[in-house]
N, C-alpha and C. Protein backbone atom coordinates (compact mmCIF):
# COMPACT_ATOMS: atom_id res chain seq x y z
N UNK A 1 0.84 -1.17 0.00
CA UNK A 1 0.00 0.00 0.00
C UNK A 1 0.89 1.24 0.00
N UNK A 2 0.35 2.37 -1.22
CA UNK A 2 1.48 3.48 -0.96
C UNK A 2 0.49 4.45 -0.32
N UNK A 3 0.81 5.65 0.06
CA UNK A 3 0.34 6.77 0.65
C UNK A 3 0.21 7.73 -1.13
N UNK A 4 -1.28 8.53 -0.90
CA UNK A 4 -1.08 9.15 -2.07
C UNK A 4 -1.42 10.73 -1.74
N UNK A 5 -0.97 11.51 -2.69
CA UNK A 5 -0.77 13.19 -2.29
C UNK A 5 -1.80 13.48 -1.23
N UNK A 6 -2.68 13.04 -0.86
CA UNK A 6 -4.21 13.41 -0.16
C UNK A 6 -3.91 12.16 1.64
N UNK A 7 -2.91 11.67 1.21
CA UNK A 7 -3.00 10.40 2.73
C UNK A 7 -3.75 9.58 2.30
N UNK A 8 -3.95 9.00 1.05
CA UNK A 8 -4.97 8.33 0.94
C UNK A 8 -4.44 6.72 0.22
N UNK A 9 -4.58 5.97 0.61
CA UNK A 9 -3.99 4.68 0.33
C UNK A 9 -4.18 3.83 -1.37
N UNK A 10 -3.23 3.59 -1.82
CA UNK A 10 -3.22 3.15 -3.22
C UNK A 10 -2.64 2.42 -3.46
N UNK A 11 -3.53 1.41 -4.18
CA UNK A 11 -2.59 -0.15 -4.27
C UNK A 11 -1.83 -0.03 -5.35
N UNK A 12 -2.72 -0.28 -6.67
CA UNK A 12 -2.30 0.31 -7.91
C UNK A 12 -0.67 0.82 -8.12
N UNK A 13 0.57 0.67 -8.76
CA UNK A 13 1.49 1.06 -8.47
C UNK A 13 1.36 2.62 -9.96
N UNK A 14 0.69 2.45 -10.56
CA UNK A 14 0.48 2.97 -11.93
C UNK A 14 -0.53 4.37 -11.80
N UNK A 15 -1.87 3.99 -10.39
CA UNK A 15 -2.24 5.05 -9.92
C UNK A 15 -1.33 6.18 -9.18
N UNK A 16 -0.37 5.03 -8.61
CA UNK A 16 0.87 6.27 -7.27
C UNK A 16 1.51 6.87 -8.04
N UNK A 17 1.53 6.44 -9.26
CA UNK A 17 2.47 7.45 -10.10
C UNK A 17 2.21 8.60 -10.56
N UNK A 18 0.79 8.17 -11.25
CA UNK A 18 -0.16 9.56 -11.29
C UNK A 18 -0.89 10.21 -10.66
N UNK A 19 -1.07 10.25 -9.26
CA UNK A 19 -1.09 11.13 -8.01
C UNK A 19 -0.06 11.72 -8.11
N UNK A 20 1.32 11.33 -8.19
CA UNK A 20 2.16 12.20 -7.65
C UNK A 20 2.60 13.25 -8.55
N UNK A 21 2.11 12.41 -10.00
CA UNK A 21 2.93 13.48 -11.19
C UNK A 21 2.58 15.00 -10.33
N UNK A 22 3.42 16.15 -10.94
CA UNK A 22 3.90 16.87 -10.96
C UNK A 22 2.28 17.76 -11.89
N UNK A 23 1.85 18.60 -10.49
CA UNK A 23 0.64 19.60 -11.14
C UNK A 23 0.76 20.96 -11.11
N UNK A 24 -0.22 21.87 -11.53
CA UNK A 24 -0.25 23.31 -11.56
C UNK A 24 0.16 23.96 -10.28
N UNK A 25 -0.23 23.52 -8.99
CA UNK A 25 0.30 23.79 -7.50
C UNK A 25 1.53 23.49 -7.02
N UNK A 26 2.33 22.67 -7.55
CA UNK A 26 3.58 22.62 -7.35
C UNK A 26 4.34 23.44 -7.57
N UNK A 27 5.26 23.84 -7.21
CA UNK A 27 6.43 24.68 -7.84
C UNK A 27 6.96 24.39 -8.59
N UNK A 28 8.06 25.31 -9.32
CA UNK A 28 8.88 24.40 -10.25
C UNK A 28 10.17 24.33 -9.59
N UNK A 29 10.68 22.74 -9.82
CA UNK A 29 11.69 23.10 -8.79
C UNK A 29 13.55 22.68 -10.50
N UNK A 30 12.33 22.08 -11.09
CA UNK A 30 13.71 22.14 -12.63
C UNK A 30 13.20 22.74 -13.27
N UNK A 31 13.97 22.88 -14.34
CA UNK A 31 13.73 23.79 -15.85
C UNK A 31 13.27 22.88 -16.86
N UNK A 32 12.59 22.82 -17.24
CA UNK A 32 12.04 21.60 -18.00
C UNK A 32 12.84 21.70 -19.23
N UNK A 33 13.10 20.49 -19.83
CA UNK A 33 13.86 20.16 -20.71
C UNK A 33 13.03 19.58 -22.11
N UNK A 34 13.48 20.34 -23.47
CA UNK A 34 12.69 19.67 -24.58
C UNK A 34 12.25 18.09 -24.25
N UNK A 35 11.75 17.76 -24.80
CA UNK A 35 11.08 16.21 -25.32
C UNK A 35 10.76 15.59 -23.71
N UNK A 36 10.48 16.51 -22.35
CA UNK A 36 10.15 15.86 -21.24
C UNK A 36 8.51 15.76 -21.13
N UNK A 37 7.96 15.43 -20.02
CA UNK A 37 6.74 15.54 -19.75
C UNK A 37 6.59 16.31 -18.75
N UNK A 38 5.32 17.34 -19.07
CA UNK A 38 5.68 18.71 -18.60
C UNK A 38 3.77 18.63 -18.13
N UNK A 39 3.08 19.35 -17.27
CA UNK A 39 2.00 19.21 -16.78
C UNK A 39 1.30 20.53 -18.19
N UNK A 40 0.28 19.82 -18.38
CA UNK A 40 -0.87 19.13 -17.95
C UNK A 40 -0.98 17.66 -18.73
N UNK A 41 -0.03 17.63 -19.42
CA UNK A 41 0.38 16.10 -20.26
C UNK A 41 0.83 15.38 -18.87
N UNK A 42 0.22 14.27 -19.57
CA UNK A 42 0.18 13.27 -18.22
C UNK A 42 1.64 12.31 -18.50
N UNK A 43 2.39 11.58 -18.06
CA UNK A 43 3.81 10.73 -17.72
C UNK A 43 2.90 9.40 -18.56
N UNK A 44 3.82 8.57 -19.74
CA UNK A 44 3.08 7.54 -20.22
C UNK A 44 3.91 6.58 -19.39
N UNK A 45 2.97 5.28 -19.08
CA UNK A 45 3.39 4.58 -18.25
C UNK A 45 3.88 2.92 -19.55
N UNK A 46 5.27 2.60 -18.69
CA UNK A 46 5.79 1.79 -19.56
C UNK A 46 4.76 0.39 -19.15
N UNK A 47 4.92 0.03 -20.62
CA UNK A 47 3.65 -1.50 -20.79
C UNK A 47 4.76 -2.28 -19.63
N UNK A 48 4.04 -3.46 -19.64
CA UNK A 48 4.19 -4.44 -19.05
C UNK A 48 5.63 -5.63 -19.89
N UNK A 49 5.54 -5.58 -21.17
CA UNK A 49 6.26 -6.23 -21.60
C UNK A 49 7.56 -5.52 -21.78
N UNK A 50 7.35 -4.18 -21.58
CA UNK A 50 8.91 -3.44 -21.46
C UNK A 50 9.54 -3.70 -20.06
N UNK A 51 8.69 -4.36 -18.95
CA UNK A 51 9.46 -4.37 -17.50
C UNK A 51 9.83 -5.96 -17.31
N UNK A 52 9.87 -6.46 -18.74
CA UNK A 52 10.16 -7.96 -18.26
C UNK A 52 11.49 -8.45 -18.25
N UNK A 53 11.61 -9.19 -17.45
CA UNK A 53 13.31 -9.84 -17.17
C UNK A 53 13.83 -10.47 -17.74
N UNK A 54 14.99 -9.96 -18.08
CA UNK A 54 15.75 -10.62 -19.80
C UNK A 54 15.53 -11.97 -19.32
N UNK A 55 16.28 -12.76 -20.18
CA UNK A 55 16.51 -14.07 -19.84
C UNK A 55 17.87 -14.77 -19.16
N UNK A 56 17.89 -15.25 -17.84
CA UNK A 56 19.23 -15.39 -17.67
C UNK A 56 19.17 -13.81 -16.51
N UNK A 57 18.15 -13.21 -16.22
CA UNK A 57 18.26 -12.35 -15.26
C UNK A 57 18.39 -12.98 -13.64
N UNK A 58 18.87 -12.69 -12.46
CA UNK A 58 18.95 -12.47 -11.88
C UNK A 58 17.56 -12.56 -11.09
N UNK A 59 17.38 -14.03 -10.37
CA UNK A 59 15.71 -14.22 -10.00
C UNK A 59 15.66 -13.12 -8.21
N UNK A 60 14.75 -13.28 -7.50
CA UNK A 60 14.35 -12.70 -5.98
C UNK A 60 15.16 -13.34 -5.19
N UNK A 61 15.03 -14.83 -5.51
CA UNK A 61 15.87 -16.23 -4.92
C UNK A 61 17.31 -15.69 -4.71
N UNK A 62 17.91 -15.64 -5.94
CA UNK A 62 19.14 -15.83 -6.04
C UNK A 62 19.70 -13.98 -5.40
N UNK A 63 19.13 -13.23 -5.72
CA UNK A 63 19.61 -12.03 -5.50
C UNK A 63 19.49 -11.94 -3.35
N UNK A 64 18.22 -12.42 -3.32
CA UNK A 64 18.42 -12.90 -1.40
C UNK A 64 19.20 -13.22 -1.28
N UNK A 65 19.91 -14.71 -1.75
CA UNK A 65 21.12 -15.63 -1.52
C UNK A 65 22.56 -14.66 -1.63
N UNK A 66 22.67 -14.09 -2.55
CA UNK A 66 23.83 -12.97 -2.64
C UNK A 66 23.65 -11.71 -1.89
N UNK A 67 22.80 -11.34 -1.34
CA UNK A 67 22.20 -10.30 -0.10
C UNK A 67 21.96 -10.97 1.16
N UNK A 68 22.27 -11.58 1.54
CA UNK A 68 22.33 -12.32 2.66
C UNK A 68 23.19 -11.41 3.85
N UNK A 69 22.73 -11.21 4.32
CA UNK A 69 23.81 -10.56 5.35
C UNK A 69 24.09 -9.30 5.38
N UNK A 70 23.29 -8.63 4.10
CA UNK A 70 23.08 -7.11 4.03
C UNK A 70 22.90 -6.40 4.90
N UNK A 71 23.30 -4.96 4.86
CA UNK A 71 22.94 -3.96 6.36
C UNK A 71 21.72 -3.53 5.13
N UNK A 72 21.19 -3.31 4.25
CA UNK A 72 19.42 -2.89 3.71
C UNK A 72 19.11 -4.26 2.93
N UNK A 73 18.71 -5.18 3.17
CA UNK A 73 18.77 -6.49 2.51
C UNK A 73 17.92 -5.67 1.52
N UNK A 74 16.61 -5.51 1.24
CA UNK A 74 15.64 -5.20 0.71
C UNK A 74 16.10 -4.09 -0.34
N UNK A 75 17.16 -3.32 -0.50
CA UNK A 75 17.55 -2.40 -1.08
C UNK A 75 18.52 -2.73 -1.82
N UNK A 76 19.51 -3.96 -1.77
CA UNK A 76 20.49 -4.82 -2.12
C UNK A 76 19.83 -5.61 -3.17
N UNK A 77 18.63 -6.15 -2.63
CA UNK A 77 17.62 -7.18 -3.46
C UNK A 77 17.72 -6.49 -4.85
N UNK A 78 16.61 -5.39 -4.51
CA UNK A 78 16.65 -4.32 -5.87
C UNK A 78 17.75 -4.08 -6.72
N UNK A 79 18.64 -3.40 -6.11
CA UNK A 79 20.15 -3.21 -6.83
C UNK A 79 20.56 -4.55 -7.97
N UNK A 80 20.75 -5.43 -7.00
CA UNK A 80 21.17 -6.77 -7.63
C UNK A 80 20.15 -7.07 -8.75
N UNK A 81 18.78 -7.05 -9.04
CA UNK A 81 17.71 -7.82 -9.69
C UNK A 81 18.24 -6.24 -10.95
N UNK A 82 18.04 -5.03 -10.11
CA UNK A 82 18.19 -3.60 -11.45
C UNK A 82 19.02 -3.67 -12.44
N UNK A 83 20.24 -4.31 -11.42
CA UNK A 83 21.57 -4.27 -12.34
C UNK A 83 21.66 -5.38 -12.69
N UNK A 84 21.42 -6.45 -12.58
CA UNK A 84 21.62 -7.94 -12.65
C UNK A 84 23.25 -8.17 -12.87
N UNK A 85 23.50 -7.85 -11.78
CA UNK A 85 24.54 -7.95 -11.23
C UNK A 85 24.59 -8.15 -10.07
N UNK A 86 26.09 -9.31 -9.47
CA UNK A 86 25.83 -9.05 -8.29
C UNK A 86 26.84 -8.53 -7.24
N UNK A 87 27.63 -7.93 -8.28
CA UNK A 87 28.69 -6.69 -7.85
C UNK A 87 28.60 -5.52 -6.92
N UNK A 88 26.64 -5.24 -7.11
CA UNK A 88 26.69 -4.15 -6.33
C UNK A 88 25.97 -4.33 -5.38
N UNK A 89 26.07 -5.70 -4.91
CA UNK A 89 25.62 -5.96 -3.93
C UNK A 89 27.03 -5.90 -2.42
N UNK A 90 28.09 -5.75 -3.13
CA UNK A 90 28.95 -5.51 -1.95
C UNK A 90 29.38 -3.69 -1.83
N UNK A 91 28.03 -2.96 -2.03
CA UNK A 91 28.15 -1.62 -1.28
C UNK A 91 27.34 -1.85 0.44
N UNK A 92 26.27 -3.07 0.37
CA UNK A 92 25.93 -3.11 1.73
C UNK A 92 26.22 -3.69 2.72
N UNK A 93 27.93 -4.15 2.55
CA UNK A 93 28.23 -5.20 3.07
C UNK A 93 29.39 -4.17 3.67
N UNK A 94 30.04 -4.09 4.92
CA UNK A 94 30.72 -3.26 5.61
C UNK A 94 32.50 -4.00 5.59
């Protein structure tokens, strides 16, 4: 469950995104840059088949097993599965 601009709970990971986009009440806090998404155009959300895991990626399993012993296990997980690598899994390791 995420929290959305209002405190209001959202499962949806695709809704939290578009709560948070960036509206007329915000400030500006960058300079917007050609070819970005700029309000009142809404952020297109990447399909489903663009977030899929090559082949030979780096499973939950195996990235735990190499995060084992992490000081942010859960943040290591990510890293390791993002990068599919498991190189950068020894930044959480002291």
């Amino acid at each position: 469950l995420k929290l959305g601009r209002n405190i209001e709970g959202i499962e949806d990971t695709n809704a939290f995104a578009m709560a948070w986009q960036v509206g007329p009440e915000d400030p500006v806090l960058l300079s917007p840059k050609a070819g970005t998404v700029q309000y009142p155009e809404q952020c297109k959300m990447p399909s489903i088949t663009s977030r899929r895991l090559q082949a030979g990626a780096i499973t939950d399993g195996k990235a735990r097993s190499i995060c084992k012993g992490a000081s942010e296990l859960e943040d290591c997980v990510f890293d390791v599965m993002a990068t599919n690598t498991a190189d950068v899994a020894m930044d959480y390791f002291d």
